[in-house]
C-alpha atoms as a PDB file:
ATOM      1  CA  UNK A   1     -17.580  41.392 -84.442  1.00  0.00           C
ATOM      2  CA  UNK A   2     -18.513  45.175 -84.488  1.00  0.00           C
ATOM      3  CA  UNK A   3     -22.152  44.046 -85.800  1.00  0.00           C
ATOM      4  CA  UNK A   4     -22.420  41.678 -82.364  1.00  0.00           C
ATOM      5  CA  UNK A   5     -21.069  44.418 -79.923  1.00  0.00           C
ATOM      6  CA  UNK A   6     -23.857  46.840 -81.723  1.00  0.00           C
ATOM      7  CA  UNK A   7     -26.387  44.128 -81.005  1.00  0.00           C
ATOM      8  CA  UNK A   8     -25.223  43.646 -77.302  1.00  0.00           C
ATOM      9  CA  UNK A   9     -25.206  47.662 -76.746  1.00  0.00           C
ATOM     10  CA  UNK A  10     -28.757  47.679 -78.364  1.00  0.00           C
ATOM     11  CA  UNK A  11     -29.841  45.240 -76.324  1.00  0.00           C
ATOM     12  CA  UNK A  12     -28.453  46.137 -72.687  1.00  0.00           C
ATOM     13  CA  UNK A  13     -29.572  50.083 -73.728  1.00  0.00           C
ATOM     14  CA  UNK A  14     -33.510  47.481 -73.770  1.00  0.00           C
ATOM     15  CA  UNK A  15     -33.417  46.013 -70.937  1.00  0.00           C
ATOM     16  CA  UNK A  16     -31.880  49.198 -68.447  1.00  0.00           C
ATOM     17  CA  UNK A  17     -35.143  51.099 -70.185  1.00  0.00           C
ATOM     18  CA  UNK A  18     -37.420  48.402 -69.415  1.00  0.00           C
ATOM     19  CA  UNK A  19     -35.874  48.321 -65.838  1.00  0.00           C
ATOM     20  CA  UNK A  20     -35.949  52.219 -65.742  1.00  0.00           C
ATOM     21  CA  UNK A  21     -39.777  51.810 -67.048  1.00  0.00           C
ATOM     22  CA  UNK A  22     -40.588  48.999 -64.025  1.00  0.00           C
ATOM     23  CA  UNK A  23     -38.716  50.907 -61.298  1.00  0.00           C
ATOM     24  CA  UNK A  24     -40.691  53.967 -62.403  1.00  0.00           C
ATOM     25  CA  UNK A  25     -44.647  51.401 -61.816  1.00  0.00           C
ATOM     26  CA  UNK A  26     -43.205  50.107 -58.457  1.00  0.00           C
ATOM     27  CA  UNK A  27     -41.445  53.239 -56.924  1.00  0.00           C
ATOM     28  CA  UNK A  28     -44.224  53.559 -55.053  1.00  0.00           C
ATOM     29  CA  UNK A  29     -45.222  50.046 -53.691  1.00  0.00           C
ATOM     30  CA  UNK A  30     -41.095  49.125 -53.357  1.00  0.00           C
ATOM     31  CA  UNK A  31     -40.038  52.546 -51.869  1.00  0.00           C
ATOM     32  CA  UNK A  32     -39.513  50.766 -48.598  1.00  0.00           C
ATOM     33  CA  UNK A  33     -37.220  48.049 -49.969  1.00  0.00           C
ATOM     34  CA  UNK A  34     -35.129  51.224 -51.872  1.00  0.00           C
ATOM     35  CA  UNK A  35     -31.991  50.722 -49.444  1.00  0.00           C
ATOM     36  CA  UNK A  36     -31.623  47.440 -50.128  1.00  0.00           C
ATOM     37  CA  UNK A  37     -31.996  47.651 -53.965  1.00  0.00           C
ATOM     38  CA  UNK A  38     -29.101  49.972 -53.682  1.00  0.00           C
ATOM     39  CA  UNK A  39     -27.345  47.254 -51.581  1.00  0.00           C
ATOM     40  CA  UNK A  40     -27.536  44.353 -53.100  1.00  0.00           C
ATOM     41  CA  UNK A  41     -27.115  46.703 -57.150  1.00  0.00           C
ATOM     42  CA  UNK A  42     -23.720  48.047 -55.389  1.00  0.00           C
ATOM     43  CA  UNK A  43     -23.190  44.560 -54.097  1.00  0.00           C
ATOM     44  CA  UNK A  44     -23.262  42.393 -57.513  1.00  0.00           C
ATOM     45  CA  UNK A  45     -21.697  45.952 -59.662  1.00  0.00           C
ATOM     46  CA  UNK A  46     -18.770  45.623 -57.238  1.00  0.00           C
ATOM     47  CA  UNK A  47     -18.154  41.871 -57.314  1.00  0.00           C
ATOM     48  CA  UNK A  48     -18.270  42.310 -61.611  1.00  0.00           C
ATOM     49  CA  UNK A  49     -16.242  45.500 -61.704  1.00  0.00           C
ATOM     50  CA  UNK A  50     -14.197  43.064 -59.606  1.00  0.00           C
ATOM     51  CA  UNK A  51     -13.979  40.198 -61.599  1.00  0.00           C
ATOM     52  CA  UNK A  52     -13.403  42.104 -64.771  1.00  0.00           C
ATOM     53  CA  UNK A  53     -10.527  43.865 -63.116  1.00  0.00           C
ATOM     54  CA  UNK A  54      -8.577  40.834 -62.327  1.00  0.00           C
ATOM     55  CA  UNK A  55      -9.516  39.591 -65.839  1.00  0.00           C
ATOM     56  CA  UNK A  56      -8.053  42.521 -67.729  1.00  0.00           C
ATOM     57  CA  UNK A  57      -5.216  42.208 -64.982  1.00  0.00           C
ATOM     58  CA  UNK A  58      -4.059  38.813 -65.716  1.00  0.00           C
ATOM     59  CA  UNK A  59      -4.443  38.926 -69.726  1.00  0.00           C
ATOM     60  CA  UNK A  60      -2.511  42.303 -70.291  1.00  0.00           C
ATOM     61  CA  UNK A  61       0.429  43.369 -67.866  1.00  0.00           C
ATOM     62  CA  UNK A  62      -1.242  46.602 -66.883  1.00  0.00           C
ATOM     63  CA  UNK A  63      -4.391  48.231 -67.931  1.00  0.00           C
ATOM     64  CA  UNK A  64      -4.519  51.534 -69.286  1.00  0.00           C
ATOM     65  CA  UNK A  65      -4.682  55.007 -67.590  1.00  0.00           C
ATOM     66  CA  UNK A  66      -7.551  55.705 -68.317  1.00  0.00           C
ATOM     67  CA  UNK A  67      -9.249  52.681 -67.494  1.00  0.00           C
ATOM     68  CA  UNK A  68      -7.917  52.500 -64.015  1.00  0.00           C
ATOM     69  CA  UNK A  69      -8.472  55.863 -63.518  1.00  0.00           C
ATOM     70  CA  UNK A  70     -12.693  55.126 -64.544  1.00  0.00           C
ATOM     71  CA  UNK A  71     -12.529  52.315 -62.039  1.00  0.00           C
ATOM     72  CA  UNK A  72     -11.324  53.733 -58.994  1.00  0.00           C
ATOM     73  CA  UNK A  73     -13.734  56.629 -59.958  1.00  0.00           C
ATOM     74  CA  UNK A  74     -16.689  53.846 -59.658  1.00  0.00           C
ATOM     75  CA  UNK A  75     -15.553  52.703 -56.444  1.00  0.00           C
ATOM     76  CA  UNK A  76     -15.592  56.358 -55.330  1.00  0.00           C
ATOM     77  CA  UNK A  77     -18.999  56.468 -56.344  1.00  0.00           C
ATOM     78  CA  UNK A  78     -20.211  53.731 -54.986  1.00  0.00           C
ATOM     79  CA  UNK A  79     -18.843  54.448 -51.796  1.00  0.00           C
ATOM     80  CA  UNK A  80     -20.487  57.919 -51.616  1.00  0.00           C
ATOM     81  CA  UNK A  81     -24.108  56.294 -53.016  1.00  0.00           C
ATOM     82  CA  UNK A  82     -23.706  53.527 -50.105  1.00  0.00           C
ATOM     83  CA  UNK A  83     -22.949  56.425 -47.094  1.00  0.00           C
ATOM     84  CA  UNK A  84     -25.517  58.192 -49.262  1.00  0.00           C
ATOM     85  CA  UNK A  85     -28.128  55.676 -48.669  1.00  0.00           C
ATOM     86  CA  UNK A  86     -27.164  54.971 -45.413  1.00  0.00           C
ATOM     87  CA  UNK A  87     -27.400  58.274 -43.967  1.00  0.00           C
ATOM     88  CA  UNK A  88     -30.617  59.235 -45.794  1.00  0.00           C
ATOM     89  CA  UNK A  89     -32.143  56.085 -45.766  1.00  0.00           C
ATOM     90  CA  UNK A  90     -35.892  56.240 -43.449  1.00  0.00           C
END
């Protein structure tokens, strides 16, 4: 099990370069689409942080500290990244 959780880390820690590397080519050409990236990545982020919440929910009768404490502080952020975006956005 550790040796599959390894694999998925290595994996995901691929593809968000590879998506780092391709935002990096088309900055330029998508810079006008930017604001809705940002929507529709806080969008389907929020609907999984979501989902997993209510999973962890109903298999364990209350999540750890620490973990809720991690999730409200991504909500927080991607609250002030959406205002963020909307404010500053052209």
């Amino acid at each position: 099990m550790d040796r599959q959780k390894l694999a998925e880390l290595t994996s995901s820690t691929g593809a968000l370069i590879v998506g780092i590397g391709i935002g990096v080519y088309l900055a330029a050409p998508l810079g006008g689409l930017a604001l809705w990236f940002v929507l529709v990545g806080v969008a389907l982020h929020g609907w999984g942080m979501f989902d997993r919440h209510r999973e962890l929910v109903a298999a364990t009768e209350t999540p750890p500290l620490w973990w809720r404490a991690l999730y409200a502080l991504c909500w927080v952020g991607l609250a002030a990244l959406l205002v963020y975006a909307l404010v500053y956005s052209k």
